[in-house]
Every structure is written in structure tokens, then in C-alpha cells.
PDB file of N, CA and C in Angstrom:
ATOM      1  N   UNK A   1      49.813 154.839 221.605  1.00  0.00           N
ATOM      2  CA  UNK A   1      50.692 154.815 220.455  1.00  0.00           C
ATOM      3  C   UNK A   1      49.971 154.174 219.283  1.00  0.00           C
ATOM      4  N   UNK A   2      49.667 154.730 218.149  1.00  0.00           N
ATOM      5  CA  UNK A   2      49.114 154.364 217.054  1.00  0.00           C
ATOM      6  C   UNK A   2      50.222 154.164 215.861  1.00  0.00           C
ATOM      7  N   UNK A   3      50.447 152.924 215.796  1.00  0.00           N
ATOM      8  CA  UNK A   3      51.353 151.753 214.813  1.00  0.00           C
ATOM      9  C   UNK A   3      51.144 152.233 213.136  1.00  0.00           C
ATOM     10  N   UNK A   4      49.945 152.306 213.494  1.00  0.00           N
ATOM     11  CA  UNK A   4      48.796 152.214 211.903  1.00  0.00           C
ATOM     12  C   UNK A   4      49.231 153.918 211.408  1.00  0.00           C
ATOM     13  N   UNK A   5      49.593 154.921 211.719  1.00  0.00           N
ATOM     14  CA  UNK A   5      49.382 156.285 211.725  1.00  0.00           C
ATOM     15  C   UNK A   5      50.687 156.990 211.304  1.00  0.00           C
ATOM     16  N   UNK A   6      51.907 155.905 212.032  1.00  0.00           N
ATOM     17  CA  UNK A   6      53.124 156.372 212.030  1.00  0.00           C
ATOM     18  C   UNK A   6      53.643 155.831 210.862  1.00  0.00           C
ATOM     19  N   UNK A   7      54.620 156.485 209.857  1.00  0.00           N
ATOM     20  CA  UNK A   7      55.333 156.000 209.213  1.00  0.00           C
ATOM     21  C   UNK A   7      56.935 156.664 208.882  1.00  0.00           C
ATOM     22  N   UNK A   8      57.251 155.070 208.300  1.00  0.00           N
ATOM     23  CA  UNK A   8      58.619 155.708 208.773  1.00  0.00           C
ATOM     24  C   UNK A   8      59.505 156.635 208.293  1.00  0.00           C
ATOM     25  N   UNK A   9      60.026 157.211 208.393  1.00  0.00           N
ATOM     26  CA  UNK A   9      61.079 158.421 207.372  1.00  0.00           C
ATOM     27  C   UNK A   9      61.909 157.979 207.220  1.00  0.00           C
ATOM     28  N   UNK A  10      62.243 157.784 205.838  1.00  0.00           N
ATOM     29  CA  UNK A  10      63.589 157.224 204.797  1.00  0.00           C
ATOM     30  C   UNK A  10      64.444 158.269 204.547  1.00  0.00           C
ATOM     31  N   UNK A  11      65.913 158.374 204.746  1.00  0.00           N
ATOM     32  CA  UNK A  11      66.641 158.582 204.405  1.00  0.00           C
ATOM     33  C   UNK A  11      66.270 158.774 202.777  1.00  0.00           C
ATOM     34  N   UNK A  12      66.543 160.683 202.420  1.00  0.00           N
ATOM     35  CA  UNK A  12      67.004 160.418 200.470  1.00  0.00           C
ATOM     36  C   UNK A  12      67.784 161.643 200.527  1.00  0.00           C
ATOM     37  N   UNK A  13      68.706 160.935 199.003  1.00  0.00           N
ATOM     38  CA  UNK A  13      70.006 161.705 198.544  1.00  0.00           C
ATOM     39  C   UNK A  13      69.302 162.317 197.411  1.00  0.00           C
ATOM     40  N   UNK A  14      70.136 162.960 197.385  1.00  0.00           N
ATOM     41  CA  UNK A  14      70.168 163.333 195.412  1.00  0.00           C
ATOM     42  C   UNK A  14      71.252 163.419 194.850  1.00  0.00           C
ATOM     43  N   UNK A  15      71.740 163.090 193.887  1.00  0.00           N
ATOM     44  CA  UNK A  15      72.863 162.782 192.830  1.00  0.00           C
ATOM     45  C   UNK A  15      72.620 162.728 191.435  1.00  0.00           C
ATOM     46  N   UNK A  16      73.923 162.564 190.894  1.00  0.00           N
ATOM     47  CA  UNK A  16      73.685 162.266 189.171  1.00  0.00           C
ATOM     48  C   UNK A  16      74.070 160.793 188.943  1.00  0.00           C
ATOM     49  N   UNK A  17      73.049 160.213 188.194  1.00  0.00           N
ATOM     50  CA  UNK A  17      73.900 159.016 187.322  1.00  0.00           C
ATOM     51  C   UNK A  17      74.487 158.969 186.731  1.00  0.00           C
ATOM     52  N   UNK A  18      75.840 158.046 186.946  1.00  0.00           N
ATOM     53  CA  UNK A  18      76.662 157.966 186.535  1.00  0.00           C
ATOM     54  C   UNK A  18      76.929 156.248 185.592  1.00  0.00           C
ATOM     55  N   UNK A  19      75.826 155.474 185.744  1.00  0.00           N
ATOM     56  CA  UNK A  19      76.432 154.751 184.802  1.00  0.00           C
ATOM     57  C   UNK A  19      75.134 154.049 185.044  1.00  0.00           C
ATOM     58  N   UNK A  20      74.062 153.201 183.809  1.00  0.00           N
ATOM     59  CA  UNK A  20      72.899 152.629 183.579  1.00  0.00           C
ATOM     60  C   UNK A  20      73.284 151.649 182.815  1.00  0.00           C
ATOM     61  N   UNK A  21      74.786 150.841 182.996  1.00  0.00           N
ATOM     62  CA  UNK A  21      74.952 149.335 182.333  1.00  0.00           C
ATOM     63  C   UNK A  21      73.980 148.458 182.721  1.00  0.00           C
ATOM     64  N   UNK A  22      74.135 147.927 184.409  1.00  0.00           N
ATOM     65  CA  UNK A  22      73.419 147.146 184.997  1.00  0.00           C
ATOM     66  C   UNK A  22      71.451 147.076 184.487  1.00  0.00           C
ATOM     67  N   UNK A  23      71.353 145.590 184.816  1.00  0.00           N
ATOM     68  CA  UNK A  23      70.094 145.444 184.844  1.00  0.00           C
ATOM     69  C   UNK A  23      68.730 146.080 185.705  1.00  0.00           C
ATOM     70  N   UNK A  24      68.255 146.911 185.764  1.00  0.00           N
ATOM     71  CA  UNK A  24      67.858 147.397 186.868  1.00  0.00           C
ATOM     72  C   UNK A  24      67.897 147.788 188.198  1.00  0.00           C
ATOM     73  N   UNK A  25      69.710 148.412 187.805  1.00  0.00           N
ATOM     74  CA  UNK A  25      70.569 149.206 188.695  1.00  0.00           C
ATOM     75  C   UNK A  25      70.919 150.146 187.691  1.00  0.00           C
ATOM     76  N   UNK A  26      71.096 151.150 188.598  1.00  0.00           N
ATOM     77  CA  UNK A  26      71.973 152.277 188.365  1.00  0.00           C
ATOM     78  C   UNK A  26      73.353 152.668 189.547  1.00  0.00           C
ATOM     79  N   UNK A  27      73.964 153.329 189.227  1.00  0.00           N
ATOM     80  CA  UNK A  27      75.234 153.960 190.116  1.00  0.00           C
ATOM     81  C   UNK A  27      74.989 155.805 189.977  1.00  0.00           C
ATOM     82  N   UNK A  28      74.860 156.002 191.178  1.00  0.00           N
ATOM     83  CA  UNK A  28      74.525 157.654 191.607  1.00  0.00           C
ATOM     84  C   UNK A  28      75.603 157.938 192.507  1.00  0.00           C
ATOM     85  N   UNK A  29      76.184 159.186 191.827  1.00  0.00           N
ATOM     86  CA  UNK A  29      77.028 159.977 192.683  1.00  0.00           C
ATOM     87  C   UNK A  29      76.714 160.792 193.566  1.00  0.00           C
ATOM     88  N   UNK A  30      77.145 161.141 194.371  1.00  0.00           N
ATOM     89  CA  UNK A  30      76.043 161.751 195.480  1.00  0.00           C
ATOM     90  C   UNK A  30      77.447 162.867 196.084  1.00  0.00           C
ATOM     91  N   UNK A  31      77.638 164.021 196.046  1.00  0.00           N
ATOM     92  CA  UNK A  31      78.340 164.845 196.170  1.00  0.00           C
ATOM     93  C   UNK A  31      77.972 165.586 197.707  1.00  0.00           C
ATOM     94  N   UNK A  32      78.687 166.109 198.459  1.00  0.00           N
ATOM     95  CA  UNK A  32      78.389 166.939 199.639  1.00  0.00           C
ATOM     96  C   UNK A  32      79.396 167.906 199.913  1.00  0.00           C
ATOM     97  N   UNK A  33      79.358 169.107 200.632  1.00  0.00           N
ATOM     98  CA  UNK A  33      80.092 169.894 200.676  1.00  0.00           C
ATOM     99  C   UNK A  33      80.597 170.047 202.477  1.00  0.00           C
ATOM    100  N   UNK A  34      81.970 169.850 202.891  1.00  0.00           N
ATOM    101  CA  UNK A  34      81.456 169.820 204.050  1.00  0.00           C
ATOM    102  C   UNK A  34      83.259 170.641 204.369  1.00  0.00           C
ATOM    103  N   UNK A  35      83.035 171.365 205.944  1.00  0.00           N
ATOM    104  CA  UNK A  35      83.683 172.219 206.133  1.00  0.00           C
ATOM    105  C   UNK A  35      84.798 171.573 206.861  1.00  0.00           C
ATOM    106  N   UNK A  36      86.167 172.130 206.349  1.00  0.00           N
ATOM    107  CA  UNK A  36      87.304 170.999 207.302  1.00  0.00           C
ATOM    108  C   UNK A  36      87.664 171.492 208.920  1.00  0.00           C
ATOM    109  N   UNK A  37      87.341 170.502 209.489  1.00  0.00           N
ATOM    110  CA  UNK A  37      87.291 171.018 211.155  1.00  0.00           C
ATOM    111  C   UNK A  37      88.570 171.527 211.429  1.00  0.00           C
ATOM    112  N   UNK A  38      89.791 171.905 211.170  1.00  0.00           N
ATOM    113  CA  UNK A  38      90.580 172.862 211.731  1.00  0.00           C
ATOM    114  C   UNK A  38      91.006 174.255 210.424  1.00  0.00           C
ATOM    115  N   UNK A  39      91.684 174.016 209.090  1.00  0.00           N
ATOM    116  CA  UNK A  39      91.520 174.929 208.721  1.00  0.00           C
ATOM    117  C   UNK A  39      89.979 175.172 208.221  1.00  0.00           C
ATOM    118  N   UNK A  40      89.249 174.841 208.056  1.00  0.00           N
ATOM    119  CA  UNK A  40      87.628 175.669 207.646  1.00  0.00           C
ATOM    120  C   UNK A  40      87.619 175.859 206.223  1.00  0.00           C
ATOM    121  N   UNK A  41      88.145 174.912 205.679  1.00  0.00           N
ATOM    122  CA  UNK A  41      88.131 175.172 204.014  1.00  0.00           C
ATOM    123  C   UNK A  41      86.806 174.195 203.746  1.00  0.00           C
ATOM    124  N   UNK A  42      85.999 174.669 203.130  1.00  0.00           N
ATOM    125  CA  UNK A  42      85.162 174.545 202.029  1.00  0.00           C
ATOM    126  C   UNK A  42      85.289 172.837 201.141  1.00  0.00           C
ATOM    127  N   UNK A  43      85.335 171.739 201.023  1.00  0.00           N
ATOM    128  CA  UNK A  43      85.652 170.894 200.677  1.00  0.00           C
ATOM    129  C   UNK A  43      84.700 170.063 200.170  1.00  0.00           C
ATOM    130  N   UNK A  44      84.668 169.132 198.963  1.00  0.00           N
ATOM    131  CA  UNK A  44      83.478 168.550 198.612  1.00  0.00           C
ATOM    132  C   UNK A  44      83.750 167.223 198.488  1.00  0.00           C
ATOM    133  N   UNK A  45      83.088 166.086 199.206  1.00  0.00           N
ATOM    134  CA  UNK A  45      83.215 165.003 199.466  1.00  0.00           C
ATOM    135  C   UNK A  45      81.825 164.219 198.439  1.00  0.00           C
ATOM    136  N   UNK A  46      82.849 162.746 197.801  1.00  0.00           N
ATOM    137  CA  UNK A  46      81.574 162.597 196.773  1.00  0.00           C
ATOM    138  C   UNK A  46      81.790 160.823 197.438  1.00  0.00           C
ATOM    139  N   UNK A  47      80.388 160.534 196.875  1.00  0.00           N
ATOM    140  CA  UNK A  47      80.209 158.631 197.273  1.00  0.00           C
ATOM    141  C   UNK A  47      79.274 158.143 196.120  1.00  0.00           C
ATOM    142  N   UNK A  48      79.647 157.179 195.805  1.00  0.00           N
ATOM    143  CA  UNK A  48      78.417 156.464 194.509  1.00  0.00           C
ATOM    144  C   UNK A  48      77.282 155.212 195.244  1.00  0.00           C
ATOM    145  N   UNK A  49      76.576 155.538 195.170  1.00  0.00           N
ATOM    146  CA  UNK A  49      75.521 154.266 195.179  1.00  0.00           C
ATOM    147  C   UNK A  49      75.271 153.397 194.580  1.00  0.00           C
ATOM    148  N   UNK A  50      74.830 152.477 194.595  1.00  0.00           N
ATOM    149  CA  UNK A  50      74.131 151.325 193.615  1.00  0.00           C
ATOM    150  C   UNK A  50      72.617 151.476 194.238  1.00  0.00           C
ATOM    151  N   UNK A  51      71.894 151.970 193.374  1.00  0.00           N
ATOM    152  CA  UNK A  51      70.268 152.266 193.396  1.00  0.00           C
ATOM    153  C   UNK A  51      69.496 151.224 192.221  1.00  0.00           C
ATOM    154  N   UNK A  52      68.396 150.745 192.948  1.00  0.00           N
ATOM    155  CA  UNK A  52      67.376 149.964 192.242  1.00  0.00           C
ATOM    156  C   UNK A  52      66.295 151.011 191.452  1.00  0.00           C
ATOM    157  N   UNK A  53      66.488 150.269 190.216  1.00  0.00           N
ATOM    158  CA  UNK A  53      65.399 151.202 189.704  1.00  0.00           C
ATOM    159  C   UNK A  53      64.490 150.184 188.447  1.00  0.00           C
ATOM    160  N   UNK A  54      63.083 150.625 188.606  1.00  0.00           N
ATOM    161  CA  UNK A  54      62.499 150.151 187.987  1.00  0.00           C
ATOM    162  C   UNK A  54      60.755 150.538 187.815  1.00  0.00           C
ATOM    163  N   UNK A  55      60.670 150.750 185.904  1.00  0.00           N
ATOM    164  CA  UNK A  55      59.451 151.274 185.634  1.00  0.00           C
ATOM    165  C   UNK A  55      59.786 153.106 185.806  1.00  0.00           C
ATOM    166  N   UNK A  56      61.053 153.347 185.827  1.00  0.00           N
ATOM    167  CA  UNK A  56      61.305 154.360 185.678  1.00  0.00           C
ATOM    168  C   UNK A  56      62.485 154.879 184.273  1.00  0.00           C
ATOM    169  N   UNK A  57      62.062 155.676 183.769  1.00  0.00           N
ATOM    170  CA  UNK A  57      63.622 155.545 182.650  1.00  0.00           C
ATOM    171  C   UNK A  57      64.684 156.958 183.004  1.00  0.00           C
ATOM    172  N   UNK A  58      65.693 156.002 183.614  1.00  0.00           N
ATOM    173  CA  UNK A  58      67.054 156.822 183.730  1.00  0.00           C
ATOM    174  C   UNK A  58      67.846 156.461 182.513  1.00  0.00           C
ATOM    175  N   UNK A  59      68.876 157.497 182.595  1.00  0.00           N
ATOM    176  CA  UNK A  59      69.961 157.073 181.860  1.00  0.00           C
ATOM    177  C   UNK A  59      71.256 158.167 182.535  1.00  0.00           C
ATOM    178  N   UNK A  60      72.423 157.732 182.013  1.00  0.00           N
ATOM    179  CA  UNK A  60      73.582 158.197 182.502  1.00  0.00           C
ATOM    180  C   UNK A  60      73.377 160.211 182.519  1.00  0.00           C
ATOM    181  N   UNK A  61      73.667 160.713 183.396  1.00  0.00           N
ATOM    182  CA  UNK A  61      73.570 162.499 183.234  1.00  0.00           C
ATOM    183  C   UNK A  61      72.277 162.848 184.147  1.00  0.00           C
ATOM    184  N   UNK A  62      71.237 161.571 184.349  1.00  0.00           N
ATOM    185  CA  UNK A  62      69.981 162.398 184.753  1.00  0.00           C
ATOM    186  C   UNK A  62      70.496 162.812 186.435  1.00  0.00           C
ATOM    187  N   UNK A  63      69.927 163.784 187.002  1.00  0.00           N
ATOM    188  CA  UNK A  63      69.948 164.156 188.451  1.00  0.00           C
ATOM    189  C   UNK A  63      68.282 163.321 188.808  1.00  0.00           C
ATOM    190  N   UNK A  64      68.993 162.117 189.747  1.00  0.00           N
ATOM    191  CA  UNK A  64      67.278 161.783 191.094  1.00  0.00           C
ATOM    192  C   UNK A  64      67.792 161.990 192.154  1.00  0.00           C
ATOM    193  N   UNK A  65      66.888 161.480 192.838  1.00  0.00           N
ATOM    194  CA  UNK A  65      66.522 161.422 194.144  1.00  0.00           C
ATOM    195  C   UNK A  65      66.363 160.142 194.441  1.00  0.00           C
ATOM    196  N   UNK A  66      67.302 159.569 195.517  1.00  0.00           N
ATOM    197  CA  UNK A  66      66.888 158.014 195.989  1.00  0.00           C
ATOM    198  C   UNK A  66      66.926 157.758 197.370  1.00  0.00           C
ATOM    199  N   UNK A  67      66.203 156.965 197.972  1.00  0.00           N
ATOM    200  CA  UNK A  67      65.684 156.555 199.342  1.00  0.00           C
ATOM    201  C   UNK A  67      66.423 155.421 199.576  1.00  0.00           C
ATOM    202  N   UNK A  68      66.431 155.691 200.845  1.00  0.00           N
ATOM    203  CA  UNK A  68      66.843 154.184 201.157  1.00  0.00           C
ATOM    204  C   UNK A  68      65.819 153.160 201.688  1.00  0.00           C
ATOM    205  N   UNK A  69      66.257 151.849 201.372  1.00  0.00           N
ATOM    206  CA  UNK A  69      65.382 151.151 201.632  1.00  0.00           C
ATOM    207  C   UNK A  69      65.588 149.425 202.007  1.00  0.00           C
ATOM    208  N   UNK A  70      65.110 148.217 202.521  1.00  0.00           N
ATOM    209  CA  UNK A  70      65.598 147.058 203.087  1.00  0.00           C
ATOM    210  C   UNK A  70      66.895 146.493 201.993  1.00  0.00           C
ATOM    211  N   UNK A  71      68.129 146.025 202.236  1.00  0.00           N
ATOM    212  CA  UNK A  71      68.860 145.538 201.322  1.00  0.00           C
ATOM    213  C   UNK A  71      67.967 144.424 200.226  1.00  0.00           C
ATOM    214  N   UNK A  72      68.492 145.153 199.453  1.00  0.00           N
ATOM    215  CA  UNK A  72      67.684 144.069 197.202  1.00  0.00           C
ATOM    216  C   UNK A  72      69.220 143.415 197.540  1.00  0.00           C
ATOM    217  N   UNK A  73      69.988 143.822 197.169  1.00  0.00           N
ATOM    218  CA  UNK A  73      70.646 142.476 197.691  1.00  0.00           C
ATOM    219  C   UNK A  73      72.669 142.754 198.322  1.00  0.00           C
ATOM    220  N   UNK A  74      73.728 141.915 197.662  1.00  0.00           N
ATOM    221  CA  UNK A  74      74.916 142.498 198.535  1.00  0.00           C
ATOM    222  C   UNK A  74      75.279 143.731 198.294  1.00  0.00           C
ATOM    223  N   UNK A  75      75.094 144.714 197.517  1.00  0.00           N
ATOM    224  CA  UNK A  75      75.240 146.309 197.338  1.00  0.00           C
ATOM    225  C   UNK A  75      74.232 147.139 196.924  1.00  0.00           C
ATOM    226  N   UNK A  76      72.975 146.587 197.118  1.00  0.00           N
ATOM    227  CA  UNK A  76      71.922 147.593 196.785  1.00  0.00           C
ATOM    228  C   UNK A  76      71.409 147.549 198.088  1.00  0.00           C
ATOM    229  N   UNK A  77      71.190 148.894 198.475  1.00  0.00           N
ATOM    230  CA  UNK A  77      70.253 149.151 199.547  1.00  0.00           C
ATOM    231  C   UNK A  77      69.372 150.786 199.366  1.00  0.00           C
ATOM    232  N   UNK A  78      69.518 151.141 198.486  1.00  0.00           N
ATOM    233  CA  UNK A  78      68.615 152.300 198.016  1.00  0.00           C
ATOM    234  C   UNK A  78      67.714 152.188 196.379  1.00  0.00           C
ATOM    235  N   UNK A  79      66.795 153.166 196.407  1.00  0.00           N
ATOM    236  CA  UNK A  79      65.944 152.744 195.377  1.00  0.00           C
ATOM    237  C   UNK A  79      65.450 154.471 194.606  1.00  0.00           C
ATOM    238  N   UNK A  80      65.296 154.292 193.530  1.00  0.00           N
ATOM    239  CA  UNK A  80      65.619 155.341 192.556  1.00  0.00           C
ATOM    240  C   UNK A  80      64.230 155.994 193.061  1.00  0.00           C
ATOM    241  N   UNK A  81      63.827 157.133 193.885  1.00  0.00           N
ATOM    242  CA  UNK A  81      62.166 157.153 194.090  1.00  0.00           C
ATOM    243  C   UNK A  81      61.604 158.148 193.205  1.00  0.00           C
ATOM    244  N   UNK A  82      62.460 159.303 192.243  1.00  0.00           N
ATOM    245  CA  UNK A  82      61.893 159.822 191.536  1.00  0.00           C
ATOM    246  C   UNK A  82      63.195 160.713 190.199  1.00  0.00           C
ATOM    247  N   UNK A  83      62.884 161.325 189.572  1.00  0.00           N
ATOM    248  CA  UNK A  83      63.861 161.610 188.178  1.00  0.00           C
ATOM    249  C   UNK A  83      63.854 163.301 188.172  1.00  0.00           C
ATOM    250  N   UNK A  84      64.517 163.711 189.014  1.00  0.00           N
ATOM    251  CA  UNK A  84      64.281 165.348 189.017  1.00  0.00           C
ATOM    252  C   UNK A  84      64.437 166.446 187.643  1.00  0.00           C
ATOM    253  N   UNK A  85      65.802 166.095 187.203  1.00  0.00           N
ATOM    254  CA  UNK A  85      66.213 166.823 185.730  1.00  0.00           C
ATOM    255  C   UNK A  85      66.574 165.225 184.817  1.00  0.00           C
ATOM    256  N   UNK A  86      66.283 165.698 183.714  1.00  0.00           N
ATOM    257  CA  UNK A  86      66.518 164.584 182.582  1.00  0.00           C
ATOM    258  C   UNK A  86      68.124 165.193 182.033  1.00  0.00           C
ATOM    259  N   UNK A  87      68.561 164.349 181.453  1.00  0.00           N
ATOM    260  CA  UNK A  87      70.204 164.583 181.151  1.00  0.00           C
ATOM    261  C   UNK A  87      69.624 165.201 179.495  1.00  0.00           C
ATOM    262  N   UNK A  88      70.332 166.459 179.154  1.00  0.00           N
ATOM    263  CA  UNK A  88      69.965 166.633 178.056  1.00  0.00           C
ATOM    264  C   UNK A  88      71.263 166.273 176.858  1.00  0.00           C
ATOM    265  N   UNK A  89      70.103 165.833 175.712  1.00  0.00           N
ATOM    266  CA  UNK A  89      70.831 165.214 174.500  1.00  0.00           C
ATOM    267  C   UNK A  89      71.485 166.007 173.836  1.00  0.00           C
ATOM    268  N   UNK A  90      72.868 165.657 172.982  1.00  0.00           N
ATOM    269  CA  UNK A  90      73.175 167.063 172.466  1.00  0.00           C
ATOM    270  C   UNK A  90      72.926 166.043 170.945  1.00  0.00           C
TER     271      UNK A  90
END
């Protein structure tokens, strides 16, 4: 077994931000679509995160991608790992 070779696979979402008050937090909505086990309807289930971000520039509208990663502290446990679409300005 080689320790040195293996690494680990993180859990990542993708969502939109939804709010860039905080200090090097953000809040990501994270939407899923999932099927209801007796009638079979189509249904979309949503959850927000609190994601760490930093040296990256988000703002409210952008779509990332975030990982999870060791708790930053009592409600952060994921981290912003990249900025897929930028929110466009009108």
C-alpha cells in the first residue's frame, strides 16, 4: 500500500452565489433534482452552503464549484475551488 501515491477524493458541488456580505465567505446554493419515490414526479431540492473563499473574486450571481474540506470553523466546511461562469453585469 503506497500512502505517498494515494490521494484523497473530495466531495464538489456546484451552485450559484447567493450572497458575498461575509468576510471571506460566501453562501452557495446548490440545487438537485431528484425523483419522488412513490408518485415519480420530477422535484428539485435546493441547500445553501457557507464556502471559504479566498484570492479568488466572487460576487453574488457567479456559478462555482466547491469542495469540501476539514471544518474553517462552526459552519464552514467547504471551500470555493474554482469560478465556472462570472455573473454578468447589466
Amino acid at each position: 500500500m503506497t500512502d505517498a501515491t494515494t490521494q484523497t477524493v473530495r466531495r464538489t458541488l456546484q451552485g450559484r452565489v447567493v450572497s458575498d456580505k461575509m468576510q471571506k465567505t460566501v453562501t452557495v446554493l446548490v440545487e438537485r433534482k431528484v425523483k419522488h419515490p412513490v408518485i415519480g414526479k420530477i422535484m428539485t431540492r435546493s441547500k445553501k452552503y457557507h464556502a471559504h473563499v479566498e484570492g479568488l473574486e466572487t460576487v453574488a450571481g457567479d456559478l462555482v464549484q466547491i469542495e469540501e474540506c476539514s471544518p474553517i470553523s462552526k459552519t464552514k466546511a467547504w471551500r470555493v475551488a474554482k469560478v465556472v461562469e462570472k455573473a454578468r453585469v447589466v
